[in-house]
C-alpha atoms as a PDB file:
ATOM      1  CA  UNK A   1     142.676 193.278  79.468  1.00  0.00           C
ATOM      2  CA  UNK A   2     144.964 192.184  76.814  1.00  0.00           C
ATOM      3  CA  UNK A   3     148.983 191.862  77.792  1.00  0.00           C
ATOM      4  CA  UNK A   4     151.590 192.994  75.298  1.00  0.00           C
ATOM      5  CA  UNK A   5     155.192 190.664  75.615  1.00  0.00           C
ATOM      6  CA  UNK A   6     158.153 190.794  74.188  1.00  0.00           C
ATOM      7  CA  UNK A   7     157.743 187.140  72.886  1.00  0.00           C
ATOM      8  CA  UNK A   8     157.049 185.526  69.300  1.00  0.00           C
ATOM      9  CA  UNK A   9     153.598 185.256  67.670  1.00  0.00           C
ATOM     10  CA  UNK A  10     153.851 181.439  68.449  1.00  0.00           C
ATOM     11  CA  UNK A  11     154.627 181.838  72.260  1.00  0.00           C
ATOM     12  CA  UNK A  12     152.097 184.529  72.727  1.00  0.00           C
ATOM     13  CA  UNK A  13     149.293 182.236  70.773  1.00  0.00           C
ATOM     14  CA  UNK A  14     150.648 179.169  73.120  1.00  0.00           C
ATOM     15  CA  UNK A  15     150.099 181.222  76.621  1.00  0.00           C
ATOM     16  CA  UNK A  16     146.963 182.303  75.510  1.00  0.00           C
ATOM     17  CA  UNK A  17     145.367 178.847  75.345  1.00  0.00           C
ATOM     18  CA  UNK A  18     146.450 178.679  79.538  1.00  0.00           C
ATOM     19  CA  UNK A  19     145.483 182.456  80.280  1.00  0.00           C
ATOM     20  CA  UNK A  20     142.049 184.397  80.804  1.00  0.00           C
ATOM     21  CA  UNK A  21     143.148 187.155  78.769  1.00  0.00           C
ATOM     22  CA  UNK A  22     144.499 187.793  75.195  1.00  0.00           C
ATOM     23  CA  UNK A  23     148.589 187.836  75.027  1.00  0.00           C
ATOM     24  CA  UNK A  24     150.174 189.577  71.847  1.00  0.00           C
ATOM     25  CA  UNK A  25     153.591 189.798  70.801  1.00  0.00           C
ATOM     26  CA  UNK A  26     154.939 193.390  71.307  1.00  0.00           C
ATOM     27  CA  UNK A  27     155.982 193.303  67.242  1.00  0.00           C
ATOM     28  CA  UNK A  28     152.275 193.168  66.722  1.00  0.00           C
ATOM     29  CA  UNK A  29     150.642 195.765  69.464  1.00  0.00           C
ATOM     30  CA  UNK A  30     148.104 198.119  68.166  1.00  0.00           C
ATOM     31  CA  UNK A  31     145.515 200.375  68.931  1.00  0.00           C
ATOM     32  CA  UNK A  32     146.310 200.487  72.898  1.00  0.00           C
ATOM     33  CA  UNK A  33     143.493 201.188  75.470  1.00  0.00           C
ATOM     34  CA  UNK A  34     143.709 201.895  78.877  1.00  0.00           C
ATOM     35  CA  UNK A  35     142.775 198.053  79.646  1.00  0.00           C
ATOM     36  CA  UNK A  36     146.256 196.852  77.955  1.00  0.00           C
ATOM     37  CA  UNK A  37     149.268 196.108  79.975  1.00  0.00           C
ATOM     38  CA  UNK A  38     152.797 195.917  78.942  1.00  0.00           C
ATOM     39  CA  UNK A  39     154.769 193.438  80.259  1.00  0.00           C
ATOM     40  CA  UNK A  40     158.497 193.452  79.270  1.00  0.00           C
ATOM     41  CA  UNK A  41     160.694 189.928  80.313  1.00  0.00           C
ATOM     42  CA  UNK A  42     164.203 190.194  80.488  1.00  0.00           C
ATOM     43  CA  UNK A  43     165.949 189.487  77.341  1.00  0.00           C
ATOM     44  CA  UNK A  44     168.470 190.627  74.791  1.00  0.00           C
ATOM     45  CA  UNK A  45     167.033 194.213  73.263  1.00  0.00           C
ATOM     46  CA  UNK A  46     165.170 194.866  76.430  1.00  0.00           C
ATOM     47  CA  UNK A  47     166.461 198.721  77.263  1.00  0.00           C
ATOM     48  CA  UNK A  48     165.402 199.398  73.596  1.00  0.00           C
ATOM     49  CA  UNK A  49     162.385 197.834  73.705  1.00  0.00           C
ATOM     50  CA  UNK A  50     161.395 199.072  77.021  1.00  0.00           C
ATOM     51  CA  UNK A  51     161.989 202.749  75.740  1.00  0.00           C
ATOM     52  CA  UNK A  52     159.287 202.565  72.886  1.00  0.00           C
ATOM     53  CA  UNK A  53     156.466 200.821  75.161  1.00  0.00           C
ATOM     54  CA  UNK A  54     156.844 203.461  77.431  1.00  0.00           C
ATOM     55  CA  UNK A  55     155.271 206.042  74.941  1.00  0.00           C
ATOM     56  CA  UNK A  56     152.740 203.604  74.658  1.00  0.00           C
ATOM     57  CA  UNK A  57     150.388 205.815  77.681  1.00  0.00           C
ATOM     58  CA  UNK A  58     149.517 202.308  79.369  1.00  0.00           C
ATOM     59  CA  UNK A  59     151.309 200.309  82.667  1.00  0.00           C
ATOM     60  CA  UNK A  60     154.158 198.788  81.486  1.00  0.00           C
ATOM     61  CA  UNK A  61     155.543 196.183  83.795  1.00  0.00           C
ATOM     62  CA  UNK A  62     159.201 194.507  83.705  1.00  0.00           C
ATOM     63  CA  UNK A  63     159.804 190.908  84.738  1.00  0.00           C
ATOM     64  CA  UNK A  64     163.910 190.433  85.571  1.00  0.00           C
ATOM     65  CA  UNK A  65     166.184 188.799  88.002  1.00  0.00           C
ATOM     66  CA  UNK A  66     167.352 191.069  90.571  1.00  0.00           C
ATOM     67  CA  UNK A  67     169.961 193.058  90.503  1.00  0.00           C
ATOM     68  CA  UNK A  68     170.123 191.793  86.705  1.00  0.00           C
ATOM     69  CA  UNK A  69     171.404 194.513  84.155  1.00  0.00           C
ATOM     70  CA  UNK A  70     167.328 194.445  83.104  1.00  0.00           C
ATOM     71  CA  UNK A  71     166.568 195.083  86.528  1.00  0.00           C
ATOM     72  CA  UNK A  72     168.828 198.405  86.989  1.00  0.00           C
ATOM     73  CA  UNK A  73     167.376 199.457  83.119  1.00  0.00           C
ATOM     74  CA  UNK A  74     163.988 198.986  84.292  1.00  0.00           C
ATOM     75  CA  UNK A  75     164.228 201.160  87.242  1.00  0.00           C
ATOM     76  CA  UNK A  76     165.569 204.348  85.402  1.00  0.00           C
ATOM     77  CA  UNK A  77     162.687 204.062  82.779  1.00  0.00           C
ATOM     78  CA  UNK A  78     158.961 202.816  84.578  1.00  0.00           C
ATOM     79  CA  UNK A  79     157.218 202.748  88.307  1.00  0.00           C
ATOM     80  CA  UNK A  80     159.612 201.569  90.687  1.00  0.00           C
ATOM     81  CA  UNK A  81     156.602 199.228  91.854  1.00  0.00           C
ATOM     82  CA  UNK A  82     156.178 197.930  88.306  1.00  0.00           C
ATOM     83  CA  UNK A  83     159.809 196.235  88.229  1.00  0.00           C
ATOM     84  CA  UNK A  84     159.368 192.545  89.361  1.00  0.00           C
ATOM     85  CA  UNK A  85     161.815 190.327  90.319  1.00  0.00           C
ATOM     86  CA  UNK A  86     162.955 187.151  90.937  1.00  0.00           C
ATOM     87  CA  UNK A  87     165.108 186.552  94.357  1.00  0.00           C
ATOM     88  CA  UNK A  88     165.102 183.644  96.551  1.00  0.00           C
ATOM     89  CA  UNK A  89     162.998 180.963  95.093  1.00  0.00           C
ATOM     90  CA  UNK A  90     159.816 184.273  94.844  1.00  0.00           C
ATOM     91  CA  UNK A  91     158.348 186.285  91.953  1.00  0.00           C
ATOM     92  CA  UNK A  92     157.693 189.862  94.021  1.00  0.00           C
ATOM     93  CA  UNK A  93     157.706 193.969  93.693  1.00  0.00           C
ATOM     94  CA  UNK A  94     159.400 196.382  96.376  1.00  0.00           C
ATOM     95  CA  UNK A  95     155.552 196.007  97.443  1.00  0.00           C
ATOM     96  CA  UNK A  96     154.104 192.322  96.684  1.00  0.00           C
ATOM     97  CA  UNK A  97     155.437 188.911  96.708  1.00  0.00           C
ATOM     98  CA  UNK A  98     153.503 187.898  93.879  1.00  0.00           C
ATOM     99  CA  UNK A  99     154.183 183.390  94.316  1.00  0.00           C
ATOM    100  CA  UNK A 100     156.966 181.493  95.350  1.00  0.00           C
ATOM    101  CA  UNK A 101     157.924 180.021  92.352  1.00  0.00           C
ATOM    102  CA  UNK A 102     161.191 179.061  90.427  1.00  0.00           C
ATOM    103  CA  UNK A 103     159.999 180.905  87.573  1.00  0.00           C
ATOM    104  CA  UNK A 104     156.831 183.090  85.701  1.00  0.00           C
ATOM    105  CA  UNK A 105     154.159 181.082  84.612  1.00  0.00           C
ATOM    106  CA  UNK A 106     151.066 182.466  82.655  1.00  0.00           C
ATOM    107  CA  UNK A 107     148.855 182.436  85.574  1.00  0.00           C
ATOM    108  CA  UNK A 108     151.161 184.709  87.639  1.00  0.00           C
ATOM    109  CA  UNK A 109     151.819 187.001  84.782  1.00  0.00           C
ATOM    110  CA  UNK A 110     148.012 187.423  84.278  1.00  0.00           C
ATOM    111  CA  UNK A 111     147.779 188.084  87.974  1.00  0.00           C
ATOM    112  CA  UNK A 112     150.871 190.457  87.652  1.00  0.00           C
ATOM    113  CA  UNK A 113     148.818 192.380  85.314  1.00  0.00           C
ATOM    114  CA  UNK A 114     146.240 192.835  86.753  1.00  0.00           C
ATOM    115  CA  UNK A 115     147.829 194.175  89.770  1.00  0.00           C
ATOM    116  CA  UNK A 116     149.466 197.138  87.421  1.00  0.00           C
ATOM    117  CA  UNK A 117     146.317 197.898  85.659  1.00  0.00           C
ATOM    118  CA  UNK A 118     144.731 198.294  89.088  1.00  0.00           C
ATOM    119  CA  UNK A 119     147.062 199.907  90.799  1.00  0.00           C
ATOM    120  CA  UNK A 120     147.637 202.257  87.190  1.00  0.00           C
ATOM    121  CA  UNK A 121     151.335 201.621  87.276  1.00  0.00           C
ATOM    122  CA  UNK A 122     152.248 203.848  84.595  1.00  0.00           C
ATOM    123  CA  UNK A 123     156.298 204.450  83.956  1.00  0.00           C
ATOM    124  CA  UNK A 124     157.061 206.943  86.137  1.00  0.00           C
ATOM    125  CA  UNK A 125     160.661 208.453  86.391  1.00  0.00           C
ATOM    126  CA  UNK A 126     162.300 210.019  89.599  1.00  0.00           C
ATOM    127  CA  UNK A 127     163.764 213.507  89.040  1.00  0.00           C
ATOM    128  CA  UNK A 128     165.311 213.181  92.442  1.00  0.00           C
ATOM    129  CA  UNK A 129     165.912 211.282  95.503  1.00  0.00           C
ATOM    130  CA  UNK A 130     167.213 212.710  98.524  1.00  0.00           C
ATOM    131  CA  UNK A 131     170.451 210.791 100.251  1.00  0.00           C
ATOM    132  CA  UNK A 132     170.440 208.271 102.371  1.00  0.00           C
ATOM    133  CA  UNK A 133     171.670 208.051 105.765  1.00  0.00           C
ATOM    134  CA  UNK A 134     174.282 205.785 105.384  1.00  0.00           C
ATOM    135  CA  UNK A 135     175.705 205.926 109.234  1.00  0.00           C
ATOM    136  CA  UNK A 136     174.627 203.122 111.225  1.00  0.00           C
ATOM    137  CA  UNK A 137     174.026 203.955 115.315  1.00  0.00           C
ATOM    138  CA  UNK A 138     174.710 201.599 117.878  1.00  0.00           C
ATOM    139  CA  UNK A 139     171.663 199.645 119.223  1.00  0.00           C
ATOM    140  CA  UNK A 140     169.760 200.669 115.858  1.00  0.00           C
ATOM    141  CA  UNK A 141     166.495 198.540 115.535  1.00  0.00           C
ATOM    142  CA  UNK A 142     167.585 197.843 112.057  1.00  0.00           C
ATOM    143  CA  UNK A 143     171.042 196.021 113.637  1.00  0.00           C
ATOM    144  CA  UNK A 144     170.970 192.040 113.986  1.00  0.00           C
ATOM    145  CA  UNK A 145     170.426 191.114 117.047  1.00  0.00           C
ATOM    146  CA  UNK A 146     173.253 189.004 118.971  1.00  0.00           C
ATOM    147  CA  UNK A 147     172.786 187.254 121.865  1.00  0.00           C
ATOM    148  CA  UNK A 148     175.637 185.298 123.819  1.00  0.00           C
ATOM    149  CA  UNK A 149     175.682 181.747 123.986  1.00  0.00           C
ATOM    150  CA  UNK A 150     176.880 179.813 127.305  1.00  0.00           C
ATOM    151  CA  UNK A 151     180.503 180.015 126.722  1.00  0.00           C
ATOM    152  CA  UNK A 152     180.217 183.839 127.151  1.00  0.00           C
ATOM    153  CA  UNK A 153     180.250 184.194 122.936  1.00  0.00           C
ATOM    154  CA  UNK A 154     178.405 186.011 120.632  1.00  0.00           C
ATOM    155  CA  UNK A 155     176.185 184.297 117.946  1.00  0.00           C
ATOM    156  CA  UNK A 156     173.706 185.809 115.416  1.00  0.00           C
ATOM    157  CA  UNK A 157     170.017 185.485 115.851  1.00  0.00           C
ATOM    158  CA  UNK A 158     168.648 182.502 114.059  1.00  0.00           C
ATOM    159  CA  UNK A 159     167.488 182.827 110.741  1.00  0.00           C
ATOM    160  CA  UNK A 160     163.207 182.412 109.919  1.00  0.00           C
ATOM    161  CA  UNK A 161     162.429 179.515 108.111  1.00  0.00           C
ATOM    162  CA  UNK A 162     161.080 180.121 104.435  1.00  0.00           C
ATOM    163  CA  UNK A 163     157.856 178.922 103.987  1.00  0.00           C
ATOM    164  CA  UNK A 164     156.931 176.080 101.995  1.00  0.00           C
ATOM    165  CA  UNK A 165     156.315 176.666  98.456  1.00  0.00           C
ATOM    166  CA  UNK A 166     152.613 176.488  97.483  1.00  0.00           C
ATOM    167  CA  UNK A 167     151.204 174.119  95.079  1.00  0.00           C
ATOM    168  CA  UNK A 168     149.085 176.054  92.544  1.00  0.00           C
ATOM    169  CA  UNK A 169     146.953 174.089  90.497  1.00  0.00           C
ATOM    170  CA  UNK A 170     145.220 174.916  87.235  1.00  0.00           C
ATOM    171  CA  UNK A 171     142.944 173.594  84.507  1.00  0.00           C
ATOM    172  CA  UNK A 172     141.987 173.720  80.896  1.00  0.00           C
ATOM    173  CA  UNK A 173     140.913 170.826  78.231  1.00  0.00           C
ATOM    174  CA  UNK A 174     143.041 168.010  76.886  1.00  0.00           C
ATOM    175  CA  UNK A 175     143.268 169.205  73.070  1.00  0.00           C
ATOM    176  CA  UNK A 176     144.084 172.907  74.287  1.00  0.00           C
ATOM    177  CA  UNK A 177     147.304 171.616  76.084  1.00  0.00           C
ATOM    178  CA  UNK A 178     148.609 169.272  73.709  1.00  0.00           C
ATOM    179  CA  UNK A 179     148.065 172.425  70.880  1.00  0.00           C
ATOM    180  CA  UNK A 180     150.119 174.460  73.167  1.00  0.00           C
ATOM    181  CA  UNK A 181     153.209 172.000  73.045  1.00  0.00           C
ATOM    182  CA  UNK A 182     155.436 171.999  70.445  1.00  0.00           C
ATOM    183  CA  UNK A 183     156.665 168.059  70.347  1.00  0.00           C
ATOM    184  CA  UNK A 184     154.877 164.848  71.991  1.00  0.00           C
ATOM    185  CA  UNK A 185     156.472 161.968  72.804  1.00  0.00           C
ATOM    186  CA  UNK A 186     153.830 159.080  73.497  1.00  0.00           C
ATOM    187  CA  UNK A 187     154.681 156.452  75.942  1.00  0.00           C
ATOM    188  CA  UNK A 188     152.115 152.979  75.684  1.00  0.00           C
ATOM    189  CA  UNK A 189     152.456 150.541  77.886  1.00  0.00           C
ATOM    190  CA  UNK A 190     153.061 147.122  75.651  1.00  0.00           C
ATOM    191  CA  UNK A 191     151.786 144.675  78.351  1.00  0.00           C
ATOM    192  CA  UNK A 192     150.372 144.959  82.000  1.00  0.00           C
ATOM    193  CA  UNK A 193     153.357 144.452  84.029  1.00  0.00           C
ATOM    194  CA  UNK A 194     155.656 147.055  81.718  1.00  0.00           C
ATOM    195  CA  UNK A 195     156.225 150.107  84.606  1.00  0.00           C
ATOM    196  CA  UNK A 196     155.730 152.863  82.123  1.00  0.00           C
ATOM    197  CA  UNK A 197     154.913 155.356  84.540  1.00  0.00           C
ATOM    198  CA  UNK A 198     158.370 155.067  85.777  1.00  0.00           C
ATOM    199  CA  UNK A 199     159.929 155.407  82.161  1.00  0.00           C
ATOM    200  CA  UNK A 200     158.198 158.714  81.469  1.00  0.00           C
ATOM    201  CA  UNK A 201     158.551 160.159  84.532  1.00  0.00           C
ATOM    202  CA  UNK A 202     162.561 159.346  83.995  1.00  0.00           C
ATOM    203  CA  UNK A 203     162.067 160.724  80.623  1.00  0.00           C
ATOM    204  CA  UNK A 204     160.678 164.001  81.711  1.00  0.00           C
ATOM    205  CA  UNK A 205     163.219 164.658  84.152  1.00  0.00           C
ATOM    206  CA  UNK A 206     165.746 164.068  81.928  1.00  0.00           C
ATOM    207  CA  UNK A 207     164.708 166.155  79.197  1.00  0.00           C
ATOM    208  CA  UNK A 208     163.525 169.241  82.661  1.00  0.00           C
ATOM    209  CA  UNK A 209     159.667 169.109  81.026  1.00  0.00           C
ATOM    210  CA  UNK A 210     156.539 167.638  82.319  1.00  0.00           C
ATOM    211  CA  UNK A 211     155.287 163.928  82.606  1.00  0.00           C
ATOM    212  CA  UNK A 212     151.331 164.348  81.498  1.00  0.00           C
ATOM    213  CA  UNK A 213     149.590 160.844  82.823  1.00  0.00           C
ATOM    214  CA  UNK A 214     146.140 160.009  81.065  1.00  0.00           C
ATOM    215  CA  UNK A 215     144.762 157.682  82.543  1.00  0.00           C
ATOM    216  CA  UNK A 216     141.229 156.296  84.156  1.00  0.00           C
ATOM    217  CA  UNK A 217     142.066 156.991  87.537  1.00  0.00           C
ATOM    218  CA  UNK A 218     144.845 159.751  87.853  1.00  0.00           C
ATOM    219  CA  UNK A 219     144.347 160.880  91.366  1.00  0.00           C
ATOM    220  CA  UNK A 220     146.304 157.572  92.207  1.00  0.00           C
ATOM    221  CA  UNK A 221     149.226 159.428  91.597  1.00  0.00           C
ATOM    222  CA  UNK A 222     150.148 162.254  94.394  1.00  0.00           C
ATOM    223  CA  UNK A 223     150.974 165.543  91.718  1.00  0.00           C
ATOM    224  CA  UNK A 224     151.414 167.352  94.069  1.00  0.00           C
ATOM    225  CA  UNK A 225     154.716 166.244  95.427  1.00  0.00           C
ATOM    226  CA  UNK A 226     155.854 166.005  91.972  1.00  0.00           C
ATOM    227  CA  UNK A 227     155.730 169.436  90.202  1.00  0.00           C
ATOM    228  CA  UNK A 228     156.803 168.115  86.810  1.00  0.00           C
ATOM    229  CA  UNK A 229     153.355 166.281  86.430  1.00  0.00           C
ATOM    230  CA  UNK A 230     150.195 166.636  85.078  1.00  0.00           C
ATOM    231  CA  UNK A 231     147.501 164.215  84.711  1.00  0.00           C
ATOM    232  CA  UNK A 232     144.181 164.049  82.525  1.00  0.00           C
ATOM    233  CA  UNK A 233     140.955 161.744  82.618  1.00  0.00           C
ATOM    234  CA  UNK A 234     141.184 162.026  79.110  1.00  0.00           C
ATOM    235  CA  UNK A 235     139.173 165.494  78.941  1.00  0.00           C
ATOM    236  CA  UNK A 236     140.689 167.960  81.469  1.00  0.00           C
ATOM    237  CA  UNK A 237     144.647 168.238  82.385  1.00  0.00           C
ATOM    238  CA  UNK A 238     144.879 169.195  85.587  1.00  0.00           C
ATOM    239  CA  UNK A 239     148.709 170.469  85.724  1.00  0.00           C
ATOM    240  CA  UNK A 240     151.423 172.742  88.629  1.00  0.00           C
ATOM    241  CA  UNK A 241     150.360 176.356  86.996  1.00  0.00           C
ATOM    242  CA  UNK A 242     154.394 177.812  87.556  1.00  0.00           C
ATOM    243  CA  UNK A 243     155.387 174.184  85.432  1.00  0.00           C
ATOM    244  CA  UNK A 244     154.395 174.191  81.374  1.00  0.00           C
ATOM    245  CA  UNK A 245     156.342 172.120  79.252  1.00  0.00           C
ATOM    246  CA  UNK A 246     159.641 173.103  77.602  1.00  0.00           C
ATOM    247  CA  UNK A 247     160.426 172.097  74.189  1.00  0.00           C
ATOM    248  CA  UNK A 248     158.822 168.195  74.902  1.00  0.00           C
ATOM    249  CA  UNK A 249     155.870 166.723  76.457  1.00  0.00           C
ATOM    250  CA  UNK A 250     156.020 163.245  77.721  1.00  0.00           C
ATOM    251  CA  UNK A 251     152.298 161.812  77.687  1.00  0.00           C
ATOM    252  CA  UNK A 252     151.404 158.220  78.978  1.00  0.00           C
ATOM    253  CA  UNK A 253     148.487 157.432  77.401  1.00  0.00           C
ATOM    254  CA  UNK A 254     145.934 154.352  79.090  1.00  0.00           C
ATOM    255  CA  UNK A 255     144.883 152.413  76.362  1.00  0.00           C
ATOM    256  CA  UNK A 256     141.311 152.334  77.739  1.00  0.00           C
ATOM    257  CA  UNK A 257     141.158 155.736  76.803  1.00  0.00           C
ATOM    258  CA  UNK A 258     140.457 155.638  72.984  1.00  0.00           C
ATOM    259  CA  UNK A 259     139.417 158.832  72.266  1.00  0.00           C
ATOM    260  CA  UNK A 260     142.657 160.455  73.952  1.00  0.00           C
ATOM    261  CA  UNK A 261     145.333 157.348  72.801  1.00  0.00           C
ATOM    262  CA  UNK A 262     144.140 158.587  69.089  1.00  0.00           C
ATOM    263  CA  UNK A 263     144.452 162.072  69.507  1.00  0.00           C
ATOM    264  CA  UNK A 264     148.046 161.189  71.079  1.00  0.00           C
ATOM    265  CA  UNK A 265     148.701 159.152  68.068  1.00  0.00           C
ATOM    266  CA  UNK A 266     148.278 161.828  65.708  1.00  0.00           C
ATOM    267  CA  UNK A 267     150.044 164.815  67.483  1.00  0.00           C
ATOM    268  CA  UNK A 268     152.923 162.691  68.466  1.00  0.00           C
ATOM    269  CA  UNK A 269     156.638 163.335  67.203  1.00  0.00           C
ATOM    270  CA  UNK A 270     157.372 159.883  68.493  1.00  0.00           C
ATOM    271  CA  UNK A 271     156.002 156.726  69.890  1.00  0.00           C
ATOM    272  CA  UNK A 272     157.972 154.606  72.740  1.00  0.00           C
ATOM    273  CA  UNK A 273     156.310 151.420  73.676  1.00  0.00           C
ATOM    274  CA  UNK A 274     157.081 150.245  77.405  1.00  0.00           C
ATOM    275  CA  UNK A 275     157.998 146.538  77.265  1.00  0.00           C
ATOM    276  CA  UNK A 276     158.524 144.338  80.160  1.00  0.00           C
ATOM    277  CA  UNK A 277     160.136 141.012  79.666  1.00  0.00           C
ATOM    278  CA  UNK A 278     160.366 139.232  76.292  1.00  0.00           C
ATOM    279  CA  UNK A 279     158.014 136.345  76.453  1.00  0.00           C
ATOM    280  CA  UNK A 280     155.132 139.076  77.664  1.00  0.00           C
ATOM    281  CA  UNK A 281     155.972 141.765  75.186  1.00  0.00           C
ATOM    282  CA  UNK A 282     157.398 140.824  71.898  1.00  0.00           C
ATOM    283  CA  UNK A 283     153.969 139.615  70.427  1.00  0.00           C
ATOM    284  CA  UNK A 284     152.380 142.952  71.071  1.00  0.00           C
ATOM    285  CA  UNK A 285     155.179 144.596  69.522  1.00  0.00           C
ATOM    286  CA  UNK A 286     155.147 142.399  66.697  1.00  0.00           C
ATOM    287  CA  UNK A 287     151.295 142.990  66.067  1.00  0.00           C
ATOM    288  CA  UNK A 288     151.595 146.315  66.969  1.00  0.00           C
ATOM    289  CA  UNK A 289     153.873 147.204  64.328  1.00  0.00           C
ATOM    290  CA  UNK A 290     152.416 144.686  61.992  1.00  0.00           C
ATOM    291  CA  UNK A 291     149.002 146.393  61.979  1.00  0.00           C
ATOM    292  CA  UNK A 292     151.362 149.671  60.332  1.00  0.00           C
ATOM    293  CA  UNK A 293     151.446 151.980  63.521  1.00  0.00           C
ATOM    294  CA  UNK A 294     154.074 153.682  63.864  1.00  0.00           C
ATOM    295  CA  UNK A 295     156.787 152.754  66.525  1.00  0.00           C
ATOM    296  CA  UNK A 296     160.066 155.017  67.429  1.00  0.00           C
ATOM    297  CA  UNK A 297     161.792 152.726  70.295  1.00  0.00           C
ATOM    298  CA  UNK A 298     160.640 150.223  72.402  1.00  0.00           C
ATOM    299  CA  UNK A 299     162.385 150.812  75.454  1.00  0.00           C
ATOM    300  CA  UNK A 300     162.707 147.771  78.242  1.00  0.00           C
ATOM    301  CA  UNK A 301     161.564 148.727  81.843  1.00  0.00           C
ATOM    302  CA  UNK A 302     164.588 146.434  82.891  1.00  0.00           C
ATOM    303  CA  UNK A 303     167.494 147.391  80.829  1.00  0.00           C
ATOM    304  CA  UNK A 304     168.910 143.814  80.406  1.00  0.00           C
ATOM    305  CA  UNK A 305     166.063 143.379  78.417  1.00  0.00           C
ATOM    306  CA  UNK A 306     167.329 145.358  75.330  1.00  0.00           C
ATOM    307  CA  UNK A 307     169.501 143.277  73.497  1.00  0.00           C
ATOM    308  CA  UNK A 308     166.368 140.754  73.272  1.00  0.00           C
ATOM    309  CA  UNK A 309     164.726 143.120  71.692  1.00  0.00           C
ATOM    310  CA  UNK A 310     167.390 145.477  69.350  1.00  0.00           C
ATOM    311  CA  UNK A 311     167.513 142.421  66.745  1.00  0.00           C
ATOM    312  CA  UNK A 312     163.800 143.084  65.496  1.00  0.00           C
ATOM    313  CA  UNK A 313     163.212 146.826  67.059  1.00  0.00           C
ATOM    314  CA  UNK A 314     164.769 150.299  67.561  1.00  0.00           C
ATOM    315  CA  UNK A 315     165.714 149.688  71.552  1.00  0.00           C
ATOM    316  CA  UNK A 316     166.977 151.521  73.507  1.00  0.00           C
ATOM    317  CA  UNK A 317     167.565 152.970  77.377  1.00  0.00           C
ATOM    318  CA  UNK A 318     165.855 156.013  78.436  1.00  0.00           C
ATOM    319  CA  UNK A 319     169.236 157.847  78.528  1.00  0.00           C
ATOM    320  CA  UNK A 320     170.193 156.855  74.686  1.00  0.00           C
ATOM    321  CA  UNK A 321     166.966 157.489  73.663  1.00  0.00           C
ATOM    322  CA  UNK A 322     166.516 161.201  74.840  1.00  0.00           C
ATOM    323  CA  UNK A 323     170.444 161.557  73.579  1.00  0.00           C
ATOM    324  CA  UNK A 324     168.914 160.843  70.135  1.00  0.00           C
ATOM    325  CA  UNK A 325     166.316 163.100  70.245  1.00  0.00           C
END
């Protein structure tokens, strides 16, 4: 199966690194087979676009918010059950809820794919629809149901809980995620009691990407209460599939890991070192930059610390610091 999206050449060669099938920008779709899917995501030019992938005689799917002007477009032009939708915290069809999720990720739009090729979910139009009843009776099964309380009143029924959202984790190699991001910042720790996992996590948040940990022993750290991070033994990232990184990735790198600290190195648009107080860090820094590595900011786990530092190096607070970026 390969998927055709209405996304650049670079996106499309970025989600195919995380996906099990080939993705190709719509701009470059040819030669369809019957094992292609369209998949259209909301966007400016979408009614247009839409129109000339539904001549292409495969399933074309449409990923929109609902009730979106994309959403209304898509119904009039494909299968009803090929618009999906985003309501209420879930990815779903009139027929499937597809994840809970607060947005698509690769996985799910392979899986969404799959589903139309399957089910052959090729655009379909209705010529007509009959009315619908739009008289409500008395004691209808589709009416709330209200029960009285103990003062004699009348209160709704109580509402079912949603159910917790799902943790869905995925896996590919070290060099194949860092290729898929466009800018790395690399966070060292500059001695053994600077809290640099606390910096880049800040960091990440700030910035709404993901904090990627590489380190010895990364199942220390519980990812799966925290959705924005992914951690790495310094060969496979094990990451949230519905979280990929926006325009940054934050990577702490263990220095033990020599093999991954280079490859960080190289790929990285900047390097932050973690400091802790002055006495412990400013001779690493100093031979740090001495041996001609490169060094972007130091930044102080204990913000009184910067002023000790700004005289000889760029430092700064996490806030300043992602302002500059």
């Amino acid at each position: 199966m390969r998927i055709i999206i209405n996304r650049t050449l670079k996106d499309t060669q970025k989600y195919s690194i995380l996906s099990s099938c080939s993705i190709v920008p719509f701009s470059e779709a040819d030669n369809l087979s019957e094992e292609d899917v369209v998949a259209m995501i909301e966007g400016s030019d979408f009614e247009s676009t839409l129109n000339a992938a539904i001549g292409y005689g495969v399933p074309v799917i449409a990923i929109t918010t609902k009730e979106s002007v994309c959403y209304h477009q898509a119904l009039k032009l494909i299968h009803p059950h090929g618009v999906i939708y985003y309501e209420d915290g879930k990815i779903l069809s009139s027929e499937k809820v597809f994840i809970e999720a607060m947005g698509l990720s690769v996985k799910t739009l392979v899986a969404i794919c799959e589903y139309a090729l399957e089910n052959k979910l090729y655009p379909d139009i209705y010529v007509w629809k009959p009315q619908e009843d739009i008289v409500s009776f008395a004691g209808s099964n589709n009416q709330q149901q209200i029960t009285p309380d103990e003062k004699g009143e009348e209160k709704p029924a109580a509402k079912k809980q949603s159910k917790p959202k799902t943790y869905n984790p995925a896996q590919t190699d070290l060099q194949s995620y860092i290729n898929s991001c466009d800018r790395i910042i690399a966070v060292f720790k500059t001695s053994p009691s600077a809290d640099s996992g606390s910096v880049a996590s800040k960091m990440a948040k700030e910035l709404n990407t993901v904090y990627l940990n590489i380190s010895l022993s990364p199942a220390a750290h519980d990812q799966k209460q925290n959705l924005n991070c992914a951690y790495s033994d310094g060969n496979i990232v094990n990451y949230n599939s519905s979280i990929m990184p926006g325009q940054y990735l934050i990577v702490e790198v263990d220095a033990q890991l020599t093999e991954a600290l280079e490859m960080i190195y190289k790929a990285a648009y900047k390097i932050v070192h973690v400091a802790a107080d002055v006495n412990e860090s400013m001779e690493p820094l100093k031979a740090w930059t001495g041996s001609g590595f490169k060094l972007d900011a130091v930044i102080p786990y204990q913000t009184k610390d910067i002023d000790a530092y700004s005289n000889e190096f760029p430092a700064y607070s996490v806030d300043k610091f992602v302002k500059l970026l």
